[in-house]
C-alpha atoms as a PDB file:
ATOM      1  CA  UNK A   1      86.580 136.553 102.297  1.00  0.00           C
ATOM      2  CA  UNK A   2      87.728 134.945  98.925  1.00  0.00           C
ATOM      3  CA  UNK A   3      85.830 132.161  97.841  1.00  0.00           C
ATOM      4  CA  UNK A   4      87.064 128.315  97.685  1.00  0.00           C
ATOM      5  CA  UNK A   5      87.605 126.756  94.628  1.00  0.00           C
ATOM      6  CA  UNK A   6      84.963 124.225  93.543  1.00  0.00           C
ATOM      7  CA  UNK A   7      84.931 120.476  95.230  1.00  0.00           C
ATOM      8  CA  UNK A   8      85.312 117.813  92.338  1.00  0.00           C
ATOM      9  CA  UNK A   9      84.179 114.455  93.413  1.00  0.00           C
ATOM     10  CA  UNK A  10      86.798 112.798  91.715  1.00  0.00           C
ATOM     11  CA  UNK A  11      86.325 108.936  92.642  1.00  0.00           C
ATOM     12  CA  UNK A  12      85.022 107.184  89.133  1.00  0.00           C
ATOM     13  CA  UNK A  13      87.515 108.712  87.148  1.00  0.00           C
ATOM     14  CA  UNK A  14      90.221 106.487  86.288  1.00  0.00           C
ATOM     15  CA  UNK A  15      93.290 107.847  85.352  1.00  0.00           C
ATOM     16  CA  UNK A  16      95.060 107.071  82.191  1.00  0.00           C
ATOM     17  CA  UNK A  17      98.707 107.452  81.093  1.00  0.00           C
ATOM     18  CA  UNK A  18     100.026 106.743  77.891  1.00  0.00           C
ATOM     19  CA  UNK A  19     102.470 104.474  76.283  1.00  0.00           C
ATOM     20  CA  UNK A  20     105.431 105.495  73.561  1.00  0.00           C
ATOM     21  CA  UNK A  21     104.556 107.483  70.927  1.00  0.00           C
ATOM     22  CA  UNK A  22     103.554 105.257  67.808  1.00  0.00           C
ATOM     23  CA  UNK A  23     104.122 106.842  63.525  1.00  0.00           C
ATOM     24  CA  UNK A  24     101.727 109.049  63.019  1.00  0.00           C
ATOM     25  CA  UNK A  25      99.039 108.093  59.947  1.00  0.00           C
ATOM     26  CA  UNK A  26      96.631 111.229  58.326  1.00  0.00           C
ATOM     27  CA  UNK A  27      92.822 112.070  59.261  1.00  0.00           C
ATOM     28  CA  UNK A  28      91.054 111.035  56.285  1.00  0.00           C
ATOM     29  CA  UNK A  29      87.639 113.416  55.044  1.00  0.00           C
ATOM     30  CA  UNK A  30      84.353 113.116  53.657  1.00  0.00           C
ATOM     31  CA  UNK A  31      80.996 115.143  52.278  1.00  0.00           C
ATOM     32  CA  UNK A  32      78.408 114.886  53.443  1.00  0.00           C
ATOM     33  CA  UNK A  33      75.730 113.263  50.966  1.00  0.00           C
ATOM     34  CA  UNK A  34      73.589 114.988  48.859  1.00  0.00           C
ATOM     35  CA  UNK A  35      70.017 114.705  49.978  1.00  0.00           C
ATOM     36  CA  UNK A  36      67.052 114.630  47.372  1.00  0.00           C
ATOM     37  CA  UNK A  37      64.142 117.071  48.713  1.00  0.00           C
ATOM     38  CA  UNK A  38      61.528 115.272  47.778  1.00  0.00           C
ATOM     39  CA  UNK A  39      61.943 112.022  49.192  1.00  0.00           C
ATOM     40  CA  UNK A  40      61.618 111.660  52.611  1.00  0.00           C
ATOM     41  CA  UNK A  41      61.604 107.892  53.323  1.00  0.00           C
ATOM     42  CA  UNK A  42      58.406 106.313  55.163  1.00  0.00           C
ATOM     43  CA  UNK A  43      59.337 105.795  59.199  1.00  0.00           C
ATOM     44  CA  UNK A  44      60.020 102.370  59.796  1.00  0.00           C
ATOM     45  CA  UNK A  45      60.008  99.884  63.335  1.00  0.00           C
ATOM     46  CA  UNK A  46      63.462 100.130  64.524  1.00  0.00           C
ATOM     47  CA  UNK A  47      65.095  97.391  66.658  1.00  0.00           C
ATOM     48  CA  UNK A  48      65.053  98.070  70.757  1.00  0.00           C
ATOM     49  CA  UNK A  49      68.430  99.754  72.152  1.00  0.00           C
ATOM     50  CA  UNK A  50      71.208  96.804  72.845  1.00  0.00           C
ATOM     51  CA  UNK A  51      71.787  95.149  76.492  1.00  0.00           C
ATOM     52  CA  UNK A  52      74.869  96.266  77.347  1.00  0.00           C
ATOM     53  CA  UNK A  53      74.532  95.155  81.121  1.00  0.00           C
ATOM     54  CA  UNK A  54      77.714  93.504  82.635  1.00  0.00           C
ATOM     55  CA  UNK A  55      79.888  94.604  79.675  1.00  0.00           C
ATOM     56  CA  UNK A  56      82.878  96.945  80.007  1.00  0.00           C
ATOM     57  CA  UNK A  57      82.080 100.516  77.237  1.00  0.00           C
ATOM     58  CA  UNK A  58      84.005 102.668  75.642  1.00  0.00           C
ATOM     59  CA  UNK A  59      81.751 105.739  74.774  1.00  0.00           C
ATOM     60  CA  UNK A  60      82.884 107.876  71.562  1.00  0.00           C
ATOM     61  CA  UNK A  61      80.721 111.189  71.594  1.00  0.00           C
ATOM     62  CA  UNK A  62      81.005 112.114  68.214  1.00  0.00           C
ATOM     63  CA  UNK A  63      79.512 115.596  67.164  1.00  0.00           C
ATOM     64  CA  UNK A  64      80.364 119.378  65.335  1.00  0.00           C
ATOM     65  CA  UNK A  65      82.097 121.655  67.915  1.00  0.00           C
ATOM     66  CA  UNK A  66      79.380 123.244  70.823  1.00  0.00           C
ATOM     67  CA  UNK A  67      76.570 120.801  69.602  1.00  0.00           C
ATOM     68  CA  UNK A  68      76.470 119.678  73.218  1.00  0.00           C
ATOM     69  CA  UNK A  69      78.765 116.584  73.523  1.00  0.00           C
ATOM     70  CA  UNK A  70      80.649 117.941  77.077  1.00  0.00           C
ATOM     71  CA  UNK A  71      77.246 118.708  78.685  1.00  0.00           C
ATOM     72  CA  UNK A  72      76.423 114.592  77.753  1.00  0.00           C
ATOM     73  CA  UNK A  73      79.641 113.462  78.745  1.00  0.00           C
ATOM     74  CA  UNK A  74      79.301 115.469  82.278  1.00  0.00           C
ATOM     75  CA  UNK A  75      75.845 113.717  82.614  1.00  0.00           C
ATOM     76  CA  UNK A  76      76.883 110.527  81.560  1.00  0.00           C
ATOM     77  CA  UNK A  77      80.116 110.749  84.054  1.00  0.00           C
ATOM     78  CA  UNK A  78      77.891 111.944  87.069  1.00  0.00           C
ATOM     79  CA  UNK A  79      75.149 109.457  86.647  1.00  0.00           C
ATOM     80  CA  UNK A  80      77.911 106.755  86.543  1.00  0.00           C
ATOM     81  CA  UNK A  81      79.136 108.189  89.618  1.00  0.00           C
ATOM     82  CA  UNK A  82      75.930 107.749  91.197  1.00  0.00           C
ATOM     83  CA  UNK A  83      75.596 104.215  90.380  1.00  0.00           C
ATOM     84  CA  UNK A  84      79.203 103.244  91.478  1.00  0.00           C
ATOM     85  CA  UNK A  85      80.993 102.813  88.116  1.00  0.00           C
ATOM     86  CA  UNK A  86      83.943 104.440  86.989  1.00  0.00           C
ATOM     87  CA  UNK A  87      86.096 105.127  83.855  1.00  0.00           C
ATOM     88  CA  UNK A  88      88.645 106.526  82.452  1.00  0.00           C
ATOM     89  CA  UNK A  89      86.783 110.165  81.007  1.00  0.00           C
ATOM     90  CA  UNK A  90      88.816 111.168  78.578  1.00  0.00           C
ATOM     91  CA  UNK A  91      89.055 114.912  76.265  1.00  0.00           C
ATOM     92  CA  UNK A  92      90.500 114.089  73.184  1.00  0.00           C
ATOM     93  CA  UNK A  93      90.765 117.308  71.175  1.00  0.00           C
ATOM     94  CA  UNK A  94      93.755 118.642  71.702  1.00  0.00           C
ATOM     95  CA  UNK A  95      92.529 122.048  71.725  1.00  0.00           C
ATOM     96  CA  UNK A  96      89.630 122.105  73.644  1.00  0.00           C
ATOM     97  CA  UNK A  97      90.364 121.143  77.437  1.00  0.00           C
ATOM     98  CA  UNK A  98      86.649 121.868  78.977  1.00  0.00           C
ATOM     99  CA  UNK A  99      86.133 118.548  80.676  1.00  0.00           C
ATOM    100  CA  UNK A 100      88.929 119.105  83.203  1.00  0.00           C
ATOM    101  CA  UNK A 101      86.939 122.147  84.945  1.00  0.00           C
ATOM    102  CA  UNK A 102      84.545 120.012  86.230  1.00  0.00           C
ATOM    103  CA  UNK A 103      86.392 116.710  86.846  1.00  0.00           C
ATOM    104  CA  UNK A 104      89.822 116.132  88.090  1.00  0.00           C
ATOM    105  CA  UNK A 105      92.015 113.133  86.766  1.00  0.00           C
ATOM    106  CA  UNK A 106      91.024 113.977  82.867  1.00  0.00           C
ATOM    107  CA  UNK A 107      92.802 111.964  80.297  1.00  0.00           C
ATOM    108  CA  UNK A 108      93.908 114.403  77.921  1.00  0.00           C
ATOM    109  CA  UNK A 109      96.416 114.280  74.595  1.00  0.00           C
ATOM    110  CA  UNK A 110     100.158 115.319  75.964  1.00  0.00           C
ATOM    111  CA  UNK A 111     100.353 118.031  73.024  1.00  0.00           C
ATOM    112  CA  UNK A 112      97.932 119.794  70.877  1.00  0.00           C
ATOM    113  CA  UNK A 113      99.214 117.560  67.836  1.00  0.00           C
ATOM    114  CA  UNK A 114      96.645 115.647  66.171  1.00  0.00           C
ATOM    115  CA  UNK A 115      98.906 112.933  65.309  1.00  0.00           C
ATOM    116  CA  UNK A 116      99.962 112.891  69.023  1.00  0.00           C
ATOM    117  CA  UNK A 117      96.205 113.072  69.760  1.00  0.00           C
ATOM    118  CA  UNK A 118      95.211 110.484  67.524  1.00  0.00           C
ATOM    119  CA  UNK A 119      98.419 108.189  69.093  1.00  0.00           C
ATOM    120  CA  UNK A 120      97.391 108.392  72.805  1.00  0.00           C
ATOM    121  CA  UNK A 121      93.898 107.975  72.042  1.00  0.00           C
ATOM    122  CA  UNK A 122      95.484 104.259  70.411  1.00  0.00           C
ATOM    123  CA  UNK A 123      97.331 103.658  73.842  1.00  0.00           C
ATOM    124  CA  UNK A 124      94.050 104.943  75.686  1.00  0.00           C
ATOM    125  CA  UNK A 125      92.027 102.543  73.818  1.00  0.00           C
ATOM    126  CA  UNK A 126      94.600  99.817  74.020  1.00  0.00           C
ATOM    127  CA  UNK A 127      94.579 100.377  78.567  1.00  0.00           C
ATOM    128  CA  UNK A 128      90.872  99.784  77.811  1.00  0.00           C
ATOM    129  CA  UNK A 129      91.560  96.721  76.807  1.00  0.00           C
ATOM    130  CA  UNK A 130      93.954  95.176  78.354  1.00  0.00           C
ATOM    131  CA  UNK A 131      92.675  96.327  81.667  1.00  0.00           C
ATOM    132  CA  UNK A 132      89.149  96.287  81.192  1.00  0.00           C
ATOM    133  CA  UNK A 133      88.225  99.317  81.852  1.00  0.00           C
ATOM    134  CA  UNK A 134      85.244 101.698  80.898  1.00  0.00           C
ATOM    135  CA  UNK A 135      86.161 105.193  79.218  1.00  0.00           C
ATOM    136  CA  UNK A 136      84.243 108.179  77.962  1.00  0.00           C
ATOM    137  CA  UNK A 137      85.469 109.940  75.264  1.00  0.00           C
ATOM    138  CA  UNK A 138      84.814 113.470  74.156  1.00  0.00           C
ATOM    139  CA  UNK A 139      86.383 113.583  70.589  1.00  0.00           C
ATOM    140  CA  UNK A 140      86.050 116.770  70.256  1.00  0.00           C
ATOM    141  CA  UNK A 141      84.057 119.403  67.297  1.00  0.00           C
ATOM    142  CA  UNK A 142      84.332 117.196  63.859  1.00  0.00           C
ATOM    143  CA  UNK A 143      85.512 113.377  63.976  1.00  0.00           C
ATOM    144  CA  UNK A 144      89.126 114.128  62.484  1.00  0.00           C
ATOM    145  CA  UNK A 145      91.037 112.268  65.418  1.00  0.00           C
ATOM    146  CA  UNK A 146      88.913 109.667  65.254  1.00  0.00           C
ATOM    147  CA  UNK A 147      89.047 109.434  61.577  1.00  0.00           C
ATOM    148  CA  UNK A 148      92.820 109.205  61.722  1.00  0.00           C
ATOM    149  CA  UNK A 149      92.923 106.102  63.823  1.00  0.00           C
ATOM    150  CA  UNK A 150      90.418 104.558  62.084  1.00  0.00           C
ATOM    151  CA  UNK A 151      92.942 105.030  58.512  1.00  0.00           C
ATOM    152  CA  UNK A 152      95.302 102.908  60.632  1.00  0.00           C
ATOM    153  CA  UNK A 153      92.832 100.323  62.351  1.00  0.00           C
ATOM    154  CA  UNK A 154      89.731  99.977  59.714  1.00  0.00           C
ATOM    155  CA  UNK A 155      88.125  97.111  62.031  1.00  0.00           C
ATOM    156  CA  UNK A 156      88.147  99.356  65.384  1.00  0.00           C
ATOM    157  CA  UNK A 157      84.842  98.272  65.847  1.00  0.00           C
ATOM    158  CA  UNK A 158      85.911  94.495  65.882  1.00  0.00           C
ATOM    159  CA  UNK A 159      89.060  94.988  67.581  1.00  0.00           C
ATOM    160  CA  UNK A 160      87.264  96.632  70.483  1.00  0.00           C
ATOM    161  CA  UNK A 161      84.525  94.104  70.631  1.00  0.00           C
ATOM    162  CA  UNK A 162      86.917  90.708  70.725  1.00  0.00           C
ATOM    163  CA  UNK A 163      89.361  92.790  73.205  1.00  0.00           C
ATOM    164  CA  UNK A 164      86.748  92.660  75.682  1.00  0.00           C
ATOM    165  CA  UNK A 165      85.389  96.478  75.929  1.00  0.00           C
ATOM    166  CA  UNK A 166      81.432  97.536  73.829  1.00  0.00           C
ATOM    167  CA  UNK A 167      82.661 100.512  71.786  1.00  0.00           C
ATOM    168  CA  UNK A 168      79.419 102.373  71.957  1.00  0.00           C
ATOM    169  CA  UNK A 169      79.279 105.544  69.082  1.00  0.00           C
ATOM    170  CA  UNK A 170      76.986 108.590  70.192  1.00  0.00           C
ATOM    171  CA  UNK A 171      76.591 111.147  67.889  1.00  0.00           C
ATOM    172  CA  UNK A 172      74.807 114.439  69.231  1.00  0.00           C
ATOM    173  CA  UNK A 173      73.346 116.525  66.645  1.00  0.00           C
ATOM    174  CA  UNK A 174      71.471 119.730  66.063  1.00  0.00           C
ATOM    175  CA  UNK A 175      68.628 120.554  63.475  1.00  0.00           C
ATOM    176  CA  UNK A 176      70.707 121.807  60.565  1.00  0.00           C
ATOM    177  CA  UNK A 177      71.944 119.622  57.691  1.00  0.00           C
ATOM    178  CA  UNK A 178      75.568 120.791  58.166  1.00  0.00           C
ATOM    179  CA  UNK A 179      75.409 118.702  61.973  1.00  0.00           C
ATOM    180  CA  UNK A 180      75.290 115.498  60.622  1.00  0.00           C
ATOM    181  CA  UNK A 181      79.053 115.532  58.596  1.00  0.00           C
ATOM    182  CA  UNK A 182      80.325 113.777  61.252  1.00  0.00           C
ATOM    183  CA  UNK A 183      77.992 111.505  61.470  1.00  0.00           C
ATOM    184  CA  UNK A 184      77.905 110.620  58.099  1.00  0.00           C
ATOM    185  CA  UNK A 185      81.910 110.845  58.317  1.00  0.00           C
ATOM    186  CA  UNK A 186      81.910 108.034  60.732  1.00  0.00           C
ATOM    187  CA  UNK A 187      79.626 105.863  59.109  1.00  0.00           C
ATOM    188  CA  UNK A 188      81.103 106.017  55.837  1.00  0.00           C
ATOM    189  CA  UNK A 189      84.458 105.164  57.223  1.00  0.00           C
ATOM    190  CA  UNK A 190      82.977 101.739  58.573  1.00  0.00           C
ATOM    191  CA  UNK A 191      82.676 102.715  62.179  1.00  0.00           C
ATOM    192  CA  UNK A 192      79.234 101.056  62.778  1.00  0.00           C
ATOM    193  CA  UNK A 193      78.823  99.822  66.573  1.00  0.00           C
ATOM    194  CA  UNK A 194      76.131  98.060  67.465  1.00  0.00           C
ATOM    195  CA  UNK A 195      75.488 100.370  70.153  1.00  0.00           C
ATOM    196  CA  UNK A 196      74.836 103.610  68.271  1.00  0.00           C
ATOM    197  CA  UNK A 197      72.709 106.380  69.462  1.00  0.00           C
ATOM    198  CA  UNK A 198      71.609 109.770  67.922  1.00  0.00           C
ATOM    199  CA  UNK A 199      70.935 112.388  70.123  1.00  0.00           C
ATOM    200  CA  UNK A 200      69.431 115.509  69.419  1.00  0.00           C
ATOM    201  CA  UNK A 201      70.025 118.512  71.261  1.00  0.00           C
ATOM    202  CA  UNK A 202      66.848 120.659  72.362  1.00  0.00           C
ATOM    203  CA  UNK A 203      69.263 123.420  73.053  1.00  0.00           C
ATOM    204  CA  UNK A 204      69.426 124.266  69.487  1.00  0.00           C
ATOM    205  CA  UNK A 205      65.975 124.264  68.772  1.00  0.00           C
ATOM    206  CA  UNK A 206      62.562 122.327  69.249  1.00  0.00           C
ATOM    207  CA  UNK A 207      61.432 119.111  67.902  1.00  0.00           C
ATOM    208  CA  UNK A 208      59.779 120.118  64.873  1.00  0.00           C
ATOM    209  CA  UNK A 209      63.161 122.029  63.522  1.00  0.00           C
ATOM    210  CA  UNK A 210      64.556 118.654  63.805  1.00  0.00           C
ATOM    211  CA  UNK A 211      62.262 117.384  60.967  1.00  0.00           C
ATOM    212  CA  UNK A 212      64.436 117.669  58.080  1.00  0.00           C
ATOM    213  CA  UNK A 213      67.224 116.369  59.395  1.00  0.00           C
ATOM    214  CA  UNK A 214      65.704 113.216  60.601  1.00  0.00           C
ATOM    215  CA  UNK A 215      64.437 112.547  57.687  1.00  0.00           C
ATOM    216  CA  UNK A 216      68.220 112.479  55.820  1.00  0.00           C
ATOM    217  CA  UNK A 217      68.955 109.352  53.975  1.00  0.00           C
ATOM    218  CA  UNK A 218      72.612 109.665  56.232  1.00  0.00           C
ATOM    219  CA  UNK A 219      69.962 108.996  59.740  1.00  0.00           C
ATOM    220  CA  UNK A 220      67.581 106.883  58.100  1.00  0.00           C
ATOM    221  CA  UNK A 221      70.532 104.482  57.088  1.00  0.00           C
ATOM    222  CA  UNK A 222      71.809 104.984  60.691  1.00  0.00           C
ATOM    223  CA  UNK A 223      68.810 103.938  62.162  1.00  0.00           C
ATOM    224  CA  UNK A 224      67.812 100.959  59.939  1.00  0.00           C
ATOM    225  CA  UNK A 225      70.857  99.166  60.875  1.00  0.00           C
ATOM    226  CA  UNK A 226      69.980  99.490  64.161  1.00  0.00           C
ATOM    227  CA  UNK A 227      70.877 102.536  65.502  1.00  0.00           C
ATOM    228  CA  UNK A 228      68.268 104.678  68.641  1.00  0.00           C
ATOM    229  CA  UNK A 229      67.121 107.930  68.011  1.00  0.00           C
ATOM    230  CA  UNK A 230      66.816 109.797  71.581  1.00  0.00           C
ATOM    231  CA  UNK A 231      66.119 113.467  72.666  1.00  0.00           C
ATOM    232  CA  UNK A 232      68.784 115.806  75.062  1.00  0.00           C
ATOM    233  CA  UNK A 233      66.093 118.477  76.710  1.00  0.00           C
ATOM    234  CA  UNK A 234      66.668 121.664  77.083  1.00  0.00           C
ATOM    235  CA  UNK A 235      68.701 123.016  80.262  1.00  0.00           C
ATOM    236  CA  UNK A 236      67.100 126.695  80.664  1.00  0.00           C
ATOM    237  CA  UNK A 237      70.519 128.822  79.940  1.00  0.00           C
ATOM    238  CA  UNK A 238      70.497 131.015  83.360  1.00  0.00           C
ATOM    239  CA  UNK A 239      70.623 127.367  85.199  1.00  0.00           C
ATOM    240  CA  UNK A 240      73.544 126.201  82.854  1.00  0.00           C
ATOM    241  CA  UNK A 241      75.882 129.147  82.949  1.00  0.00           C
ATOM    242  CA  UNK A 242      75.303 128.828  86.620  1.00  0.00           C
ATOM    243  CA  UNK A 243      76.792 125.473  86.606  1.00  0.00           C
ATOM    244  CA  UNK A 244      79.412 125.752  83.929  1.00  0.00           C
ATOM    245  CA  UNK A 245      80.564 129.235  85.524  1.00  0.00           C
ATOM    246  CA  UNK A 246      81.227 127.434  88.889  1.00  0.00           C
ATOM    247  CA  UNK A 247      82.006 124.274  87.863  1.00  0.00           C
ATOM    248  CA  UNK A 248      78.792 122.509  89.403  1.00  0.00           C
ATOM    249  CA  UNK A 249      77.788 119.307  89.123  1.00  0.00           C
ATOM    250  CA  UNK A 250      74.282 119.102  87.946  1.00  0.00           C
ATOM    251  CA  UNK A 251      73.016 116.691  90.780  1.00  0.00           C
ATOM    252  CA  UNK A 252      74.764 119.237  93.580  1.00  0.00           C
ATOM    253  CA  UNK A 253      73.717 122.305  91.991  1.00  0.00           C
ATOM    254  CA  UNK A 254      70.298 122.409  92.931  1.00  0.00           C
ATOM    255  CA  UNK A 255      71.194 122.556  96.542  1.00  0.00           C
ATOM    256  CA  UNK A 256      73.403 125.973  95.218  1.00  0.00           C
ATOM    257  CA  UNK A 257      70.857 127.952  93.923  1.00  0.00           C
ATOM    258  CA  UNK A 258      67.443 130.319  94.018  1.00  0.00           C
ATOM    259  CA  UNK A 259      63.961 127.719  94.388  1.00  0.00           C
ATOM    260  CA  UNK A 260      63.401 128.239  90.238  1.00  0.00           C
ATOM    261  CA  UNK A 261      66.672 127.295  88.856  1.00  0.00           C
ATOM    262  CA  UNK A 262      66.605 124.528  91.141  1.00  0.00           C
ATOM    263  CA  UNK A 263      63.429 123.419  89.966  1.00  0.00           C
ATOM    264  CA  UNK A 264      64.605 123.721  86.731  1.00  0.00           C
ATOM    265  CA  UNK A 265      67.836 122.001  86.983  1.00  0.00           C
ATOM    266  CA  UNK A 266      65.281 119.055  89.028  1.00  0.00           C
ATOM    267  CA  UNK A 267      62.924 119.320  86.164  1.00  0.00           C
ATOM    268  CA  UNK A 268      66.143 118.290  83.524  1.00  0.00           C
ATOM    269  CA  UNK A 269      67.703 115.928  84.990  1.00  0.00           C
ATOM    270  CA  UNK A 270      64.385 114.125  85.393  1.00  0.00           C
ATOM    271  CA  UNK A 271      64.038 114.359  82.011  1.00  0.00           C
ATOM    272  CA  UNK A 272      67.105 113.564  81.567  1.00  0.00           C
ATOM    273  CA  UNK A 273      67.163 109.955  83.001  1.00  0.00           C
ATOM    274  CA  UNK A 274      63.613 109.297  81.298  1.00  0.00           C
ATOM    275  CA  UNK A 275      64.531 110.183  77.673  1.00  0.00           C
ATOM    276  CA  UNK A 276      68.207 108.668  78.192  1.00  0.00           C
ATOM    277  CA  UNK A 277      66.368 105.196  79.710  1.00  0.00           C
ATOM    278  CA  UNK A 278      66.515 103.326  76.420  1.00  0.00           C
ATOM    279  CA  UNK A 279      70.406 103.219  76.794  1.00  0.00           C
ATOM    280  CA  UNK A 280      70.554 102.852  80.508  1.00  0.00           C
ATOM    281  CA  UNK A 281      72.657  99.786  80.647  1.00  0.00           C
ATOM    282  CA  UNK A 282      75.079 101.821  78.284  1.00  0.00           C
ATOM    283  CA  UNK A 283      76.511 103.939  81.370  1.00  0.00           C
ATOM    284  CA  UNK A 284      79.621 102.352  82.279  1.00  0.00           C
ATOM    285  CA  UNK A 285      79.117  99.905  85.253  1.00  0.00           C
END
């Protein structure tokens, strides 16, 4: 007998459709700074995570392509679930489509044009707005689409903020130098949020390899203006093809599978929620 498609629990996600197209404007680039290898500034008290409780988000998850942004946005979306918040879940690179295997109602670009992209995500953030609404975004691998808005509005930071919505910047990295160009991308180009985290991704390798690039003058700066450094942990790779392979939602997956993936898939989202804590009231409401 052939198997049913997957159930998608569908009820947070708001959907989203976009206004007129609007002139496009280019992405704009940047290097990523030169680090000097022998200074490797002194660790310094950094400022608790910002109290976004009662406040309406808009998540960017900013990161290189398969650094682990669409496993974060699937928690994210699911533990908002949980709680009884919703938002509009959006995947903004036109050419990579993942989110909608696991979630119906995905807000998506209508073409794989980046200036189309880089238009609707204008119109998505504008619905935001005027609406009130929460919204996750997956930008994508690189930070070109968001780049490209930012050419046109410099102050998105502002303009979100006094329209009513938290723009909250998450940038997931890995523990090679080359992970944190868009990072330094973003910063650079002025888009500073209060609410910034850094998360790096155990999937790509243990703490210690993380070392160097925690030490860059591009996190330190991050950091010091008040930015949280937080740790992903590692979802044993048997358990997540599992789940990506059959569209699974982590919390109903464990009732899907043999006694040790389940305990593993237990054991991370545990850790999950106690390494993500700092940033609770970040989850859209």
């Amino acid at each position: 007998m052939a198997q049913k498609p997957p159930t998608k629990r569908t009820s947070s996600v708001i959907p989203f459709r976009p206004a007129d197209k609007r002139n496009p404007l280019p992405a704009a680039t940047l290097p990523l700074p030169a680090v000097d290898g022998n200074a490797v500034p002194a660790p310094a008290p950094l400022p608790p995570a910002l109290d976004l409780s009662g406040k309406r988000k808009v998540w960017f998850l900013i990161g290189r392509g398969r650094i682990g942004k669409t496993t974060l946005a699937r928690w994210v979306a699911e533990t908002m679930d949980l709680r009884g918040g919703a938002a509009i879940i959006a995947a903004a690179d036109p050419s990579n489509r993942s989110l909608r295997v696991f979630f119906d109602g995905i807000a998506e670009p209508p073409t794989s044009s980046a200036d189309d992209a880089k238009d609707w995500l204008r119109d998505l953030l504008q619905a935001t707005m005027e609406d009130k609404l929460n919204a996750i975004i997956d930008l994508g691998g690189g930070n070109t689409l968001l780049s490209a808005l930012l050419a046109e509005v410099p102050d998105l930071t502002g303009v979100l903020s006094k329209g009513g919505v938290e723009p909250v910047a998450v940038h997931v990295i890995g523990p090679e130098p080359h992970d944190l160009v868009p990072l330094a991308v973003t910063e650079a180009e002025g888009f500073k949020p209060a609410a910034t985290a850094i998360i790096c991704n155990e999937v790509h390798g243990r703490r210690a390899r993380f070392e160097q690039v925690l030490a860059h003058p591009t996190v330190q700066a991050t950091l010091q203006r008040g930015a949280v450094q937080l740790w992903m942990p590692l979802l044993t790779p048997d358990a997540a093809r599992l789940c990506d392979g059959h569209a699974w939602r982590y919390h109903d997956a464990e009732t899907k599978v043999g006694p040790f993936t389940a305990s593993s898939i237990r054991s991370w989202l545990r850790r999950m929620d106690e390494e993500m804590a700092p940033i609770t009231t970040w989850i859209p409401e």
